[in-house]
Structure formats: structure tokens, C-alpha cells
Protein backbone atom coordinates (compact mmCIF):
# COMPACT_ATOMS: atom_id res chain seq x y z
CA UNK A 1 43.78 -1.65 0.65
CA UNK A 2 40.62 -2.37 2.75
CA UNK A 3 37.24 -2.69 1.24
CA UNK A 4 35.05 0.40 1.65
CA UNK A 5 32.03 -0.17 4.10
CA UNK A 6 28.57 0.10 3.16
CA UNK A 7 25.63 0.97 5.54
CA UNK A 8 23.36 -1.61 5.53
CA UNK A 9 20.20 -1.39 3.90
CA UNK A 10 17.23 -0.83 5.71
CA UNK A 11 14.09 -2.68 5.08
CA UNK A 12 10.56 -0.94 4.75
CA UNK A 13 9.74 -2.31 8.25
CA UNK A 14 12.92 -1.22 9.98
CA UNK A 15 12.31 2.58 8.52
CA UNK A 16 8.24 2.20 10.00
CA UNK A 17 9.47 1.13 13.64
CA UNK A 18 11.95 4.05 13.70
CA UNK A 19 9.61 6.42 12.83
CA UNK A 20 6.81 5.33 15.03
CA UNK A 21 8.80 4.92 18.03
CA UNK A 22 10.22 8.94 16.85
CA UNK A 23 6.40 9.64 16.76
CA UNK A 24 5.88 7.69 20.36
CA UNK A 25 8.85 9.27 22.19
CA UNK A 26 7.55 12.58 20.72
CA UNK A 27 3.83 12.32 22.31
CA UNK A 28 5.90 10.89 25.31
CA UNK A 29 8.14 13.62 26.05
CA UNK A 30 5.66 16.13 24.75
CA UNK A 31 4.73 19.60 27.50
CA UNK A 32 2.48 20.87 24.79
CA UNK A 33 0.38 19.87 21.07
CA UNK A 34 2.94 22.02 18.84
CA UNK A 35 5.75 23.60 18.46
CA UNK A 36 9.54 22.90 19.51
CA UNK A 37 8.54 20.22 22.34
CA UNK A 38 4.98 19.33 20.81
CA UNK A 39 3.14 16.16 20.52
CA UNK A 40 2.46 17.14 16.90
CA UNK A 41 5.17 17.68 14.37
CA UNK A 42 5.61 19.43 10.97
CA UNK A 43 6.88 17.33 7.72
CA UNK A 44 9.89 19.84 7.66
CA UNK A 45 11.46 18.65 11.04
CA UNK A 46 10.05 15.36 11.11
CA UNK A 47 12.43 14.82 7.73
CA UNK A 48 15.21 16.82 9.57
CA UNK A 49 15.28 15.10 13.00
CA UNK A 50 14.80 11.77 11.38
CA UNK A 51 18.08 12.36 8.91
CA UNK A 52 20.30 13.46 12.22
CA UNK A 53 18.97 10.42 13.90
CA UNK A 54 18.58 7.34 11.60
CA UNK A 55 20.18 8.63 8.38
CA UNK A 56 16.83 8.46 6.58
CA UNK A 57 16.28 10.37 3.10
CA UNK A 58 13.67 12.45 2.21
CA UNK A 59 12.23 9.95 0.17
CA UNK A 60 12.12 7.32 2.99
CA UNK A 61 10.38 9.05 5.42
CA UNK A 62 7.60 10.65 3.23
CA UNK A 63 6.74 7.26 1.29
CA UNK A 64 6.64 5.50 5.39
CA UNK A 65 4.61 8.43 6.63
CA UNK A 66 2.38 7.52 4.06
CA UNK A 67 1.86 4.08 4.84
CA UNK A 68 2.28 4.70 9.03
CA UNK A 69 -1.07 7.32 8.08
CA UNK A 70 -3.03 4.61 6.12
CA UNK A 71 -2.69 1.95 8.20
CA UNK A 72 -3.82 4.31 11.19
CA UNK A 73 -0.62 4.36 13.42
CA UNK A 74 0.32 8.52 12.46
CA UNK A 75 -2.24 10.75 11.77
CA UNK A 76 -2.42 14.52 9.68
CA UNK A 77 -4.11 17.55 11.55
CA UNK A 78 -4.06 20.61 9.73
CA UNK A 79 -3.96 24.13 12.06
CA UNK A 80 -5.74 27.12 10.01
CA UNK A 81 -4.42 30.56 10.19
CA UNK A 82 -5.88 33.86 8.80
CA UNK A 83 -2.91 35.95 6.79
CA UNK A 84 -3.22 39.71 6.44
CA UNK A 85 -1.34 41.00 3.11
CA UNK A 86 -0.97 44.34 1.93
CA UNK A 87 -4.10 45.93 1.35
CA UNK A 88 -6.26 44.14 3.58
CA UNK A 89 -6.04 41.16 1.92
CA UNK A 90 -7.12 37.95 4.23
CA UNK A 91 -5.07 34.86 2.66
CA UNK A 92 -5.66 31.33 4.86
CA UNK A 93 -2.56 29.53 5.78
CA UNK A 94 -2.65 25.76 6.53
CA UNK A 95 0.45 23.91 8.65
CA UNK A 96 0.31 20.13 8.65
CA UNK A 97 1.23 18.71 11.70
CA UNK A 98 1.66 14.75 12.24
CA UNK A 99 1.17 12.50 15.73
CA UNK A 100 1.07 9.31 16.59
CA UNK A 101 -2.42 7.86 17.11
CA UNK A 102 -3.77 6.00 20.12
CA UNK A 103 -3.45 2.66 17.96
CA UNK A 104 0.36 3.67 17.53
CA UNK A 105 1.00 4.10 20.85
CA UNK A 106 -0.88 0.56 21.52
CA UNK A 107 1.29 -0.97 18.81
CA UNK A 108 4.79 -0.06 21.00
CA UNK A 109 3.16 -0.53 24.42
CA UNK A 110 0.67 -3.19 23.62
CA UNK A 111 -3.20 -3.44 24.54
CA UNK A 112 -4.40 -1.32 27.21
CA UNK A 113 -6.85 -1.50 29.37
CA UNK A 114 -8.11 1.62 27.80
CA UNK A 115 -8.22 0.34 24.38
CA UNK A 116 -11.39 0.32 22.58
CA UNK A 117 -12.93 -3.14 22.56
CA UNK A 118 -12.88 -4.54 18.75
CA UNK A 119 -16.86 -4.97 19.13
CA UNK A 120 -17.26 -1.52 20.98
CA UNK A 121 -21.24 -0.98 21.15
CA UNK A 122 -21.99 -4.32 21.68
CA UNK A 123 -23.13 -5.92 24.92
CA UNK A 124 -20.93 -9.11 24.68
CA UNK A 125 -22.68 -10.24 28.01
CA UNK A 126 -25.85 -10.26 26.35
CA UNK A 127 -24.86 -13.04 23.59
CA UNK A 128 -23.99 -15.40 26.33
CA UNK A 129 -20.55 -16.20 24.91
CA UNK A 130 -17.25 -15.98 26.73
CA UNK A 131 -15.38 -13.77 24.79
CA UNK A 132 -11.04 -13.10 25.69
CA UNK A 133 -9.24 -10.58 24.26
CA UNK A 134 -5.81 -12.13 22.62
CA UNK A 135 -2.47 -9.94 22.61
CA UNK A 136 -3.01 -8.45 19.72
CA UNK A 137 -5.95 -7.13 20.53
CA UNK A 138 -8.45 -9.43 18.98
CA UNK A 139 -11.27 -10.49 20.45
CA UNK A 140 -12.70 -14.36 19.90
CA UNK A 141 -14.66 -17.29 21.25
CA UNK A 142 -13.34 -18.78 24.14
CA UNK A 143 -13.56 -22.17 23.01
CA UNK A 144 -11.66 -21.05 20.05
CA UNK A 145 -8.36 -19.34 22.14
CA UNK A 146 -5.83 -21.99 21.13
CA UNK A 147 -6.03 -21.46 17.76
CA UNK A 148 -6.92 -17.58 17.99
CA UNK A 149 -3.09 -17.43 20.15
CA UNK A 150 -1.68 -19.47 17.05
CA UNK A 151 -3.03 -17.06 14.38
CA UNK A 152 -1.66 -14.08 16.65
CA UNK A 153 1.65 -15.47 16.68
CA UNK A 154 1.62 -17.02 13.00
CA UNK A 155 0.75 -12.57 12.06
CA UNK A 156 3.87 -11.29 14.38
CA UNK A 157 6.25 -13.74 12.42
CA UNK A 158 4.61 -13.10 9.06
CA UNK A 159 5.27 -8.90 9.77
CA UNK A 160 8.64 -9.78 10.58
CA UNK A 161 9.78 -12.11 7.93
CA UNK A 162 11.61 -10.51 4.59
CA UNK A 163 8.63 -11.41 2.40
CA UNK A 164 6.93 -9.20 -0.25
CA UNK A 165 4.92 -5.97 1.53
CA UNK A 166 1.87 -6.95 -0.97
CA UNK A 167 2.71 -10.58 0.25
CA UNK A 168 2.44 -9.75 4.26
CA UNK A 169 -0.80 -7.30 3.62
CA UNK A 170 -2.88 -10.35 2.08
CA UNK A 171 -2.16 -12.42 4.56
CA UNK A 172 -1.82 -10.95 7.76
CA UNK A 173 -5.60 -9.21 6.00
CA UNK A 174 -6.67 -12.76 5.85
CA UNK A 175 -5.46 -14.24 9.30
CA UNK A 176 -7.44 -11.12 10.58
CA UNK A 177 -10.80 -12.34 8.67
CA UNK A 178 -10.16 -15.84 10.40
CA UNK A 179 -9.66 -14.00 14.06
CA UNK A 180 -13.07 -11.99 13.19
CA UNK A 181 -14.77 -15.54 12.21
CA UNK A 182 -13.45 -16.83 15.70
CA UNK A 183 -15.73 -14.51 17.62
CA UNK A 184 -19.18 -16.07 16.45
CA UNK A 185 -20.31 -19.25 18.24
CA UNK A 186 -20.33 -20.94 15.04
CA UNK A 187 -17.50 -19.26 12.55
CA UNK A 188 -18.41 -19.54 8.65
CA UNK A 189 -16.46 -22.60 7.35
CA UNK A 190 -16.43 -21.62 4.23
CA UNK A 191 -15.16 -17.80 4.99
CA UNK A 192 -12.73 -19.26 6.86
CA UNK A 193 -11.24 -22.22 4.30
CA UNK A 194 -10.98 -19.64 1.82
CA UNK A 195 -9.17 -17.21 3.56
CA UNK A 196 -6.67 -20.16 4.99
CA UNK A 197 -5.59 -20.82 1.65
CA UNK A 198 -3.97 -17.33 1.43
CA UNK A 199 -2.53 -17.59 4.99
CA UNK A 200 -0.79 -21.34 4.93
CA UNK A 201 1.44 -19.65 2.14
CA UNK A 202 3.24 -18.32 4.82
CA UNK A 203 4.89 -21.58 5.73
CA UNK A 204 7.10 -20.96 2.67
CA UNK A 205 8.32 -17.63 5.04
CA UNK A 206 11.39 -17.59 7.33
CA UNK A 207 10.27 -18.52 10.77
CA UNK A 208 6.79 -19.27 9.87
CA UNK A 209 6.89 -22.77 8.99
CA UNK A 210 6.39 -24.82 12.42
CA UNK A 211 3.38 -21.96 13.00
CA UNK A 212 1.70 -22.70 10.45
CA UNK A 213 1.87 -26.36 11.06
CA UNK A 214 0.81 -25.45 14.73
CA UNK A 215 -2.24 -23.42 12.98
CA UNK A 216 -3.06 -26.13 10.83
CA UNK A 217 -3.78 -28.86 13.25
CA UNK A 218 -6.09 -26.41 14.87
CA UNK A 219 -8.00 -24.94 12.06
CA UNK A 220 -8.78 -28.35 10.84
CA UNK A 221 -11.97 -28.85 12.31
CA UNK A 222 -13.36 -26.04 9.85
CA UNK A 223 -11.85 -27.19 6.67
């Protein structure tokens, strides 16, 4: 008697990426904002497509919208309608609708050269600092790029390792606080020590110890 198979289970992470690229080939292949091939979607058939295609429960997809719409990758736009009842009566009717924001779309396809600068509003040129922009969008000190291309790679690994969600936010939140430091001619040493101390528990991640050792040798000269 064979054993009976069992779908694997999916990880936070795997449900996010299906959804977002459901959201990006939905702008994609969109001819109008709403409706049956609109950019923007209603919770009903989000839930329903997403089930046909993926197998994903209720449950999954509204707790991942959630988190897709806080972090800034989805976003809610609500379309107003005036109801007449019986009697005359004028009752409003709101329909969510959900798309994926210009950040989401940046996330699959990477940085464009369209995407806001991180330090939009301010005239770089002016500072007299050569400032790159890494792949992940972040914008630092030129003399700082090595380690700036470290952290950037250190955060990819960290997002994709099986740690603890809480785990990943604090320190991919404090690997971003370094990147910001690295913009400044002369970072904030102390800003930056502190937050390291979060972000070298990563080496204890899968993948992530040999980039954090990489990290280390180059962060050293503000510890």
C-alpha cells in the first residue's frame, strides 16, 4: 500500500512571490483599470483566481495581501458609487480594488531608469559626492560601493533563507540603516556599530554565513 502524498507546504515568502507576480502579470496583460481584464482587481477574484492557480486558501491570500499592502508592493483603491433604493433613497457603495504598485513592479523587473531616486529632491551634484545607485536600489558613497554591494547581497540571502519573518524584518531594517549611513561622506560610527550587531546574526542563517564574513572585513573600519 503506497504512502499518501502530501503537497508541500508553502512558506510565507513562496505565497508573497506568487501573488505579486499574479498582481504583475495582471498590470502586464491589463487593456483597461477594472473589470474582467483590469489592472485592478477585487478581493473576490483575486481569492478565486489565486485558488485555481496556486491552490492558495482564503486565509493565505488575505493575511499576504496584507503584508504585500504594508510593505508597499500592492496597493487598495476604493471606486465610489451612488445607489438609488426605493423611495429615492441615495445609499454609497464602495468596491475595493487591489494593483500592484510601481515598487512591485520594480521588485520583479528590478531598478528602472524611471525609478524615483532614494534622495529624490536633492541635488546630489551639489554635495560634491559621487553617489552610485546599487541593485537594489540604494543609493551610497562611492568610496563606500564594496561594502554597499556586500550588504545588498548579504539582504537577498537573508529574504531568502527559512529564518523567522520577525527575524528577516530586523535585520534586513537594519542592513537598510547601514546602506542609508553609506550615503554621507562620513557615515555615523556609532549608528552604524549598533545596527551591525543585529545584522551579523545572520551568519547563523542558511547561505548567509561567508556574506557576512565578506561584510565584516569591510565594515570594520567603522567599528
Amino acid at each position: 500500500m503506497s504512502a499518501k502524498s502530501t503537497a508541500p507546504v508553502l512558506t510565507n515568502d513562496q505565497i508573497r512571490g506568487m501573488m505579486l507576480q499574479y498582481f504583475y502579470d495582471r498590470n502586464k496583460n491589463a487593456t483597461s483599470t477594472t473589470g474582467k481584464r483590469g489592472s485592478a482587481v477585487k478581493i473576490s477574484d483575486i481569492k478565486s483566481e489565486l485558488k485555481t492557480m496556486h491552490g492558495l486558501t482564503q486565509q493565505q491570500v488575505q493575511s499576504n495581501l496584507t503584508y504585500l499592502i504594508s510593505q508597499g508592493w500592492v496597493e487598495e483603491k476604493s471606486e465610489e458609487k451612488q445607489v438609488t433604493a426605493r423611495g429615492g433613497t441615495v445609499i454609497p457603495s464602495v468596491t475595493k480594488y487591489y494593483q500592484i504598485t510601481a515598487a512591485g513592479i520594480d521588485k520583479i523587473e528590478g531598478p528602472s531608469e524611471y525609478t524615483m531616486p532614494r534622495f529624490h529632491g536633492i541635488n546630489i551634484n551639489a554635495t560634491g559626492q559621487n553617489i552610485i545607485t546599487l541593485g537594489d536600489g540604494n543609493q551610497v558613497n562611492a568610496q563606500f560601493g564594496d561594502l554597499g554591494s556586500a550588504l545588498v547581497e548579504l539582504r537577498e540571502a537573508v529574504t531568502r533563507s527559512d529564518a523567522d519573518e520577525s527575524q528577516k524584518l530586523q535585520i534586513v531594517a537594519d542592513i537598510d540603516t547601514i546602506q542609508s549611513q553609506l550615503a554621507k561622506p562620513e557615515p555615523n560610527r556609532s549608528i552604524i556599530s549598533a545596527a551591525w550587531e543585529t545584522v551579523k546574526a545572520a551568519a547563523a542563517l542558511n547561505d548567509c554565513a561567508a556574506l557576512v564574513d565578506k561584510a565584516t572585513g569591510l565594515i570594520s573600519r567603522f567599528l
